[in-house]
Protein backbone atom coordinates (compact mmCIF):
# COMPACT_ATOMS: atom_id res chain seq x y z
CA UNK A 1 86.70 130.17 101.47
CA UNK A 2 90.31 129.98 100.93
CA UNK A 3 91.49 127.21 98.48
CA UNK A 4 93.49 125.36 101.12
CA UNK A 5 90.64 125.33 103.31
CA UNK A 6 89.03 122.77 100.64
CA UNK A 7 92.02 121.25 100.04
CA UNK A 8 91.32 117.00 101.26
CA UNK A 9 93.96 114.48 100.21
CA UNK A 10 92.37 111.09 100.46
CA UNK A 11 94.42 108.10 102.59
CA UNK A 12 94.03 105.88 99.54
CA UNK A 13 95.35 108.28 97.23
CA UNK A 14 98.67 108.71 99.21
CA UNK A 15 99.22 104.90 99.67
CA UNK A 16 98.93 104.89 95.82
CA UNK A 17 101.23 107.73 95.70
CA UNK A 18 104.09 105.23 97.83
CA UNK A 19 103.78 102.44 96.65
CA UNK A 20 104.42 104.02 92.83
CA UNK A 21 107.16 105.72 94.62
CA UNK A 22 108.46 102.36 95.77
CA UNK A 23 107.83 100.52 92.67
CA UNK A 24 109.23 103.05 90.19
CA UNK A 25 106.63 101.36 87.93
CA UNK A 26 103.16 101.72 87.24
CA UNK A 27 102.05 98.12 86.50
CA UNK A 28 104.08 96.69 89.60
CA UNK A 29 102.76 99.00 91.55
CA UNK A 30 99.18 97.97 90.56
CA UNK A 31 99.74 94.67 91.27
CA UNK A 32 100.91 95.05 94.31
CA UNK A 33 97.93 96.93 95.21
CA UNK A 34 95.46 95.03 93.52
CA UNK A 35 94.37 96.98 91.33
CA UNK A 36 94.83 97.87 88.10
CA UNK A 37 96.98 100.06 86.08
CA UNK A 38 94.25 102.42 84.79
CA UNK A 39 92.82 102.57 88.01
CA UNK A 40 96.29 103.68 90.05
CA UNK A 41 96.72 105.76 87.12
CA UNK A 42 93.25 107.79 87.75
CA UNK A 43 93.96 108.28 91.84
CA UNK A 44 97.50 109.70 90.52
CA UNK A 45 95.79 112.33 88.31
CA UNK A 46 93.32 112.73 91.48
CA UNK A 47 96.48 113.50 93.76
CA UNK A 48 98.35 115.57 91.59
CA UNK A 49 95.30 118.02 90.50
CA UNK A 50 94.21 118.01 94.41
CA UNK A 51 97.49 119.29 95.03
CA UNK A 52 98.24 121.56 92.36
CA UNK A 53 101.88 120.01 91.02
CA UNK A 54 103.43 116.80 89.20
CA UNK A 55 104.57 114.20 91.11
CA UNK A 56 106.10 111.82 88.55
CA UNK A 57 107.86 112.14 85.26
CA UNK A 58 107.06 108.89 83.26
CA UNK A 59 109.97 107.81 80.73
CA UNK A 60 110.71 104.40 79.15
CA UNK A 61 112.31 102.84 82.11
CA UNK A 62 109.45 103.82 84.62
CA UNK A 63 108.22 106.52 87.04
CA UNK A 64 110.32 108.81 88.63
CA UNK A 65 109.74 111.46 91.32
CA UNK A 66 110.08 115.43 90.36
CA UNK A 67 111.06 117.49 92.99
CA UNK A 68 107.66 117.92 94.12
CA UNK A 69 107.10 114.12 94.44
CA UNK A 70 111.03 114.01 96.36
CA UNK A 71 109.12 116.40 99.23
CA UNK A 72 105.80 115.05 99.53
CA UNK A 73 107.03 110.84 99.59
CA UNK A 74 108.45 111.08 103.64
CA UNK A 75 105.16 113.12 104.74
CA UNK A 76 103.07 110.78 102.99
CA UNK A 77 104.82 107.90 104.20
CA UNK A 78 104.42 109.48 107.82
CA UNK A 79 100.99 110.87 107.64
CA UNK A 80 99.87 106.81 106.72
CA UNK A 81 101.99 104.78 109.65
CA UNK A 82 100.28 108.19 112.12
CA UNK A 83 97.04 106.88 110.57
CA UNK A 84 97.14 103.10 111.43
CA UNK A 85 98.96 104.07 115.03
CA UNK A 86 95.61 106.53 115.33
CA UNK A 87 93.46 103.65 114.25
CA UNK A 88 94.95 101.34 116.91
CA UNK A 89 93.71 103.49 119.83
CA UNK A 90 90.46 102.76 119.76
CA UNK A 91 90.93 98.38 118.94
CA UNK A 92 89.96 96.37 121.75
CA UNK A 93 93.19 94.03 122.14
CA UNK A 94 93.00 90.70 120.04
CA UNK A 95 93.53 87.32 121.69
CA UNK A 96 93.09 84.07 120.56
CA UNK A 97 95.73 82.12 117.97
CA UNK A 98 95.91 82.27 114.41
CA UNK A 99 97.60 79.75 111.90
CA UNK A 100 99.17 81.44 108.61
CA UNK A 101 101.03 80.09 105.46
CA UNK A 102 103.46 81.92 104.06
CA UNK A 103 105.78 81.60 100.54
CA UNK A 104 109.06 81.06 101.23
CA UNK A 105 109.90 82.68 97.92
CA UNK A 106 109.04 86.14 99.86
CA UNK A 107 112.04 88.10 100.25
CA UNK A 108 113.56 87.50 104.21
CA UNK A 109 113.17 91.01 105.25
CA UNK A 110 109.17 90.71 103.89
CA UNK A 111 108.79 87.83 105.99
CA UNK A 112 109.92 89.48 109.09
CA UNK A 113 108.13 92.17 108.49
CA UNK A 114 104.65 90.52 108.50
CA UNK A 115 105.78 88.79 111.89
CA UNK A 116 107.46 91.11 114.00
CA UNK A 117 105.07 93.89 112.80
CA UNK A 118 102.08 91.14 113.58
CA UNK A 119 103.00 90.23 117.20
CA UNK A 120 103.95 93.74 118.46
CA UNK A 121 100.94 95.46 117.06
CA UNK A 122 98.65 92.09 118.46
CA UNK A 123 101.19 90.56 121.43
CA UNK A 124 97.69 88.75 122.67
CA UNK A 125 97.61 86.38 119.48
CA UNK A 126 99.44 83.32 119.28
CA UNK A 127 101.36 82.77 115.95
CA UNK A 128 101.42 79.42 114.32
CA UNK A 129 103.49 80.03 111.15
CA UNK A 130 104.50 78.06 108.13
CA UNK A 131 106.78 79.05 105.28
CA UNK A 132 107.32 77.16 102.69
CA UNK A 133 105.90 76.08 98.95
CA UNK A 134 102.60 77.43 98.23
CA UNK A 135 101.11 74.54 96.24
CA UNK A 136 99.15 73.04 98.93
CA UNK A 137 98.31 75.81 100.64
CA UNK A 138 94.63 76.05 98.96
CA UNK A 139 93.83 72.64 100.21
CA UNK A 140 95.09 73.52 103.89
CA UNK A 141 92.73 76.39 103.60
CA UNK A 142 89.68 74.19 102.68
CA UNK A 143 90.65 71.84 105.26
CA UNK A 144 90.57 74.24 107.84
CA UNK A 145 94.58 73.40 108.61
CA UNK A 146 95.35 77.11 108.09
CA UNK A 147 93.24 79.76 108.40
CA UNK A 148 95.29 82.25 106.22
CA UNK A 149 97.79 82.04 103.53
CA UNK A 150 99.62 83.50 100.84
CA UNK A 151 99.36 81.32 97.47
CA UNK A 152 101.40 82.07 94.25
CA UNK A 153 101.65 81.02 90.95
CA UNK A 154 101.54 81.82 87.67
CA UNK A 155 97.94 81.82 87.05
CA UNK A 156 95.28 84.08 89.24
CA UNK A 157 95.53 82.06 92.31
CA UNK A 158 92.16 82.80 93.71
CA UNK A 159 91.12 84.76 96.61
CA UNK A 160 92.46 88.71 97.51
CA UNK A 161 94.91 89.68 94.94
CA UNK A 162 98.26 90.86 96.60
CA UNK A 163 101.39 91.68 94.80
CA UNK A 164 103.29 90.61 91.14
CA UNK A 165 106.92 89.58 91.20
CA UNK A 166 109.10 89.09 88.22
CA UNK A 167 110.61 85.59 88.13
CA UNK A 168 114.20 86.10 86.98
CA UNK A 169 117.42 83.97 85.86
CA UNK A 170 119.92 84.51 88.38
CA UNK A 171 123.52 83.01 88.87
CA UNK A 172 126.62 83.81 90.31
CA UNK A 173 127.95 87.78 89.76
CA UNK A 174 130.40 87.38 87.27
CA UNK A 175 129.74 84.36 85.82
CA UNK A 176 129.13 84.27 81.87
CA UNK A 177 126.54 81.48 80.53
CA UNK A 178 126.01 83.10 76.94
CA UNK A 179 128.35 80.74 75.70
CA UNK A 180 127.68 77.11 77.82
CA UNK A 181 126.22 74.65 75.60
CA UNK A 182 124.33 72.87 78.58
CA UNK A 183 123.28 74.56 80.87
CA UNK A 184 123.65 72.96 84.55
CA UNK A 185 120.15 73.82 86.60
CA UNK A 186 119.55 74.24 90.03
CA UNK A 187 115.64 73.13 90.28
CA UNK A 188 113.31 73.24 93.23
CA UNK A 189 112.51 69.67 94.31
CA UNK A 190 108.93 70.29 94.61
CA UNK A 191 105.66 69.42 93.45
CA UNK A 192 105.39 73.34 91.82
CA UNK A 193 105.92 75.60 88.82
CA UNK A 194 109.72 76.19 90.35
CA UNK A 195 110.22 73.12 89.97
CA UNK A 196 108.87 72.92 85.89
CA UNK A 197 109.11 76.16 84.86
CA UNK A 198 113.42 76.47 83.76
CA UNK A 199 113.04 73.08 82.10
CA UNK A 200 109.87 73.97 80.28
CA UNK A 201 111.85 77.55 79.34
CA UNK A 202 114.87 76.31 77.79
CA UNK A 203 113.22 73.51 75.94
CA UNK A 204 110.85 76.15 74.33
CA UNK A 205 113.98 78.18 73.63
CA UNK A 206 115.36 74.84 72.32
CA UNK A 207 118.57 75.23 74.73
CA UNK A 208 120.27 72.44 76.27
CA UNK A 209 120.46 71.94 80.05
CA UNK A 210 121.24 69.36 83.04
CA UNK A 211 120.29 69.01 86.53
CA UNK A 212 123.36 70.10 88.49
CA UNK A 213 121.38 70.39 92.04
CA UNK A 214 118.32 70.24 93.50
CA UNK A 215 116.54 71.29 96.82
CA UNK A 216 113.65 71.51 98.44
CA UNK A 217 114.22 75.18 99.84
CA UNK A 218 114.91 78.24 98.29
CA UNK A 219 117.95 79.34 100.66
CA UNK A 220 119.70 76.64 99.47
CA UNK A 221 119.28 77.26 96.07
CA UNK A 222 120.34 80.75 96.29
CA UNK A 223 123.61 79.14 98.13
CA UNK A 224 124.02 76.78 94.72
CA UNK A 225 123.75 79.55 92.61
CA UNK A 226 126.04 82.23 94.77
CA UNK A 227 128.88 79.65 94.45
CA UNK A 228 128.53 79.32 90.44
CA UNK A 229 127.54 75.95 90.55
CA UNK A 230 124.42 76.09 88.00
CA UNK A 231 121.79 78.68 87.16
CA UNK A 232 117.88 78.95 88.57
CA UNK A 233 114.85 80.90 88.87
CA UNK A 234 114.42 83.42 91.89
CA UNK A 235 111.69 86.18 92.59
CA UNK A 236 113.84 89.44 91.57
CA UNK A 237 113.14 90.76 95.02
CA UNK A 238 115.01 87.42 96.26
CA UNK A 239 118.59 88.22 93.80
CA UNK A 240 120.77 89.77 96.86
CA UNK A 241 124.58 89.93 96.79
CA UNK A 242 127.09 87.84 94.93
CA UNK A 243 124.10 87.06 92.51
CA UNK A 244 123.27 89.05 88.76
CA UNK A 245 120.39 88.33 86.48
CA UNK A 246 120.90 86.94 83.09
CA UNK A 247 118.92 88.28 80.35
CA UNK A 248 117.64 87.23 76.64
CA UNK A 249 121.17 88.54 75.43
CA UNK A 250 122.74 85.91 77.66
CA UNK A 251 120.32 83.07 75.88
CA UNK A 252 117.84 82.92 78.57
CA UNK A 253 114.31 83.18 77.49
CA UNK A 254 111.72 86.27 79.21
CA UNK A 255 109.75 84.37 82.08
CA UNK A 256 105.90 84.69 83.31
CA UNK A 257 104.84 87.13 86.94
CA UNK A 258 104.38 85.16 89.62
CA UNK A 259 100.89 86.53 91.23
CA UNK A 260 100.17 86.21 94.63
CA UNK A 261 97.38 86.10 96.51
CA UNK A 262 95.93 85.88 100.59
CA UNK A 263 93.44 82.86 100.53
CA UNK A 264 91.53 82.68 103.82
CA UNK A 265 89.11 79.88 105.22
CA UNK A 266 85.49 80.37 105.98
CA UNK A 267 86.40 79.14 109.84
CA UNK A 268 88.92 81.43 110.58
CA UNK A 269 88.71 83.97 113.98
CA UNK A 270 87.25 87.06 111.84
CA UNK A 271 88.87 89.64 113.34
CA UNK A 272 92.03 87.93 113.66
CA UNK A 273 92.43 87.14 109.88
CA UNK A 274 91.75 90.26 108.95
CA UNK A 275 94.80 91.80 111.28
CA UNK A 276 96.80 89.35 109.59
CA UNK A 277 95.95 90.19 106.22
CA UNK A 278 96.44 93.82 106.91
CA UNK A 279 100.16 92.35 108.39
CA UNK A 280 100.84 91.14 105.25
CA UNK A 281 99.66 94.38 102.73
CA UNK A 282 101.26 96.48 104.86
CA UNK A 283 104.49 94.94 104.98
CA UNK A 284 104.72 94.57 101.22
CA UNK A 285 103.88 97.91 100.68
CA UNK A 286 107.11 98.90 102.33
């Protein structure tokens, strides 16, 4: 038998493939997955040998795609949204309602994602959606109040791992802090690590700060810090224009990942849940 007659690429192996594409890193990448490093690492050997070429060359700053990796990332991509439209031909429709919790600290275009991409595939469920702070999320899931939800923090929040996120320093493009004796904050009013985690940072680092504005959202923080009024924390996904992240070599100390993770409740429609959850991976691996 010819050799290409043998030749089977495994579904999981591709997604892999993307999402290190995406990434350009090896431990994001994991984490976004849920997996771990070594294990991603072992289905990119897998991939490469089952296709006879190298997809990546690793350096100091990442992964980047050879030429080899440049051709095969739109066919993968393609060949996995033909599998989950194949999939879908043979689901009975879903109806019912389903009540999710979602981070507002997801990046806006994640967001719609997982809800645009949730009601077309599904138009017979109802959506009940809340975005917001994660920190009571866990209880609503006990509770029964939601019956899925994406929790972060800076811990293992329990339940089905989902993605990493660097938390970052961000302030106005342009702006130089390096030299501000007290630095004015713009905090998360909020009962989370937001909320603790800049003054708990600078007072390690033994720098000098205020409270220059507070809020209990994070668009309007991100409005505080676009027009130079103080400096905050954001997800790095979450630093769009007009915004630049400060570094140690602007006296900002390194931060912690934020992990997050989909919690769901014992009472929840089954089936339902489950289309959700898949919602949610997929749109993050994009």
């Amino acid at each position: 038998m010819h050799k290409n007659e043998r030749l089977t690429i495994d579904s999981d192996l591709l997604q892999t493939f993307v999402k290190i594409a995406d990434c350009g890193n090896l431990t994001m990448a994991a984490g976004r997955l849920g997996r771990t490093q070594s294990a991603i690492s072992v289905q990119l050997r897998k991939l490469e040998q089952s296709l006879g070429t190298v997809l990546f060359i690793r350096t100091a700053k990442g992964m980047n795609l050879t030429p080899a990796g440049e051709t095969l990332l739109p066919r993968a991509t393609a060949i996995l949204a033909n599998l989950r439209e194949t999939a879908k031909l043979f689901q009975e429709p879903l109806t019912g309602s389903i009540r999710v919790g979602l981070p507002d600290d997801f990046d806006d275009a994640v967001l719609e994602r997982i809800l645009v991409g949730f009601s077309r595939t599904h138009p017979g469920v109802q959506v009940v959606a809340r975005s917001g702070c994660t920190s009571g999320y866990a209880n609503a899931i006990k509770t029964q109040d939601l019956d899925v939800a994406v929790c972060s923090g800076l811990s293992d929040p329990g339940g089905e791992a989902l993605d990493t996120e660097e938390i970052v320093w961000a302030a106005r493009e342009g702006t130089i802090w390096s030299q501000t004796k007290s630095v004015p904050l713009a905090l998360l009013d909020r009962p989370c690590y937001w909320r603790d985690l800049p003054i708990k940072a600078l007072d390690s680092a033994g720098r000098e700060h205020s409270i220059a504005f507070q809020s209990g959202s994070f668009t309007s923080l991100q409005a505080a810090l676009r027009a130079g009024l103080a400096v905050g924390l954001l997800p790095k996904s979450c630093v769009g224009d007009g915004l630049q992240i400060l570094s140690e070599g602007d006296g900002f100390p390194k931060l912690p990942i934020s992990r997050r993770s989909i919690l769901i409740s014992d009472q929840s429609p089954k089936e339902i849940a489950g289309a959700m959850v898949n919602a949610i991976q997929n749109a993050c691996l994009q």
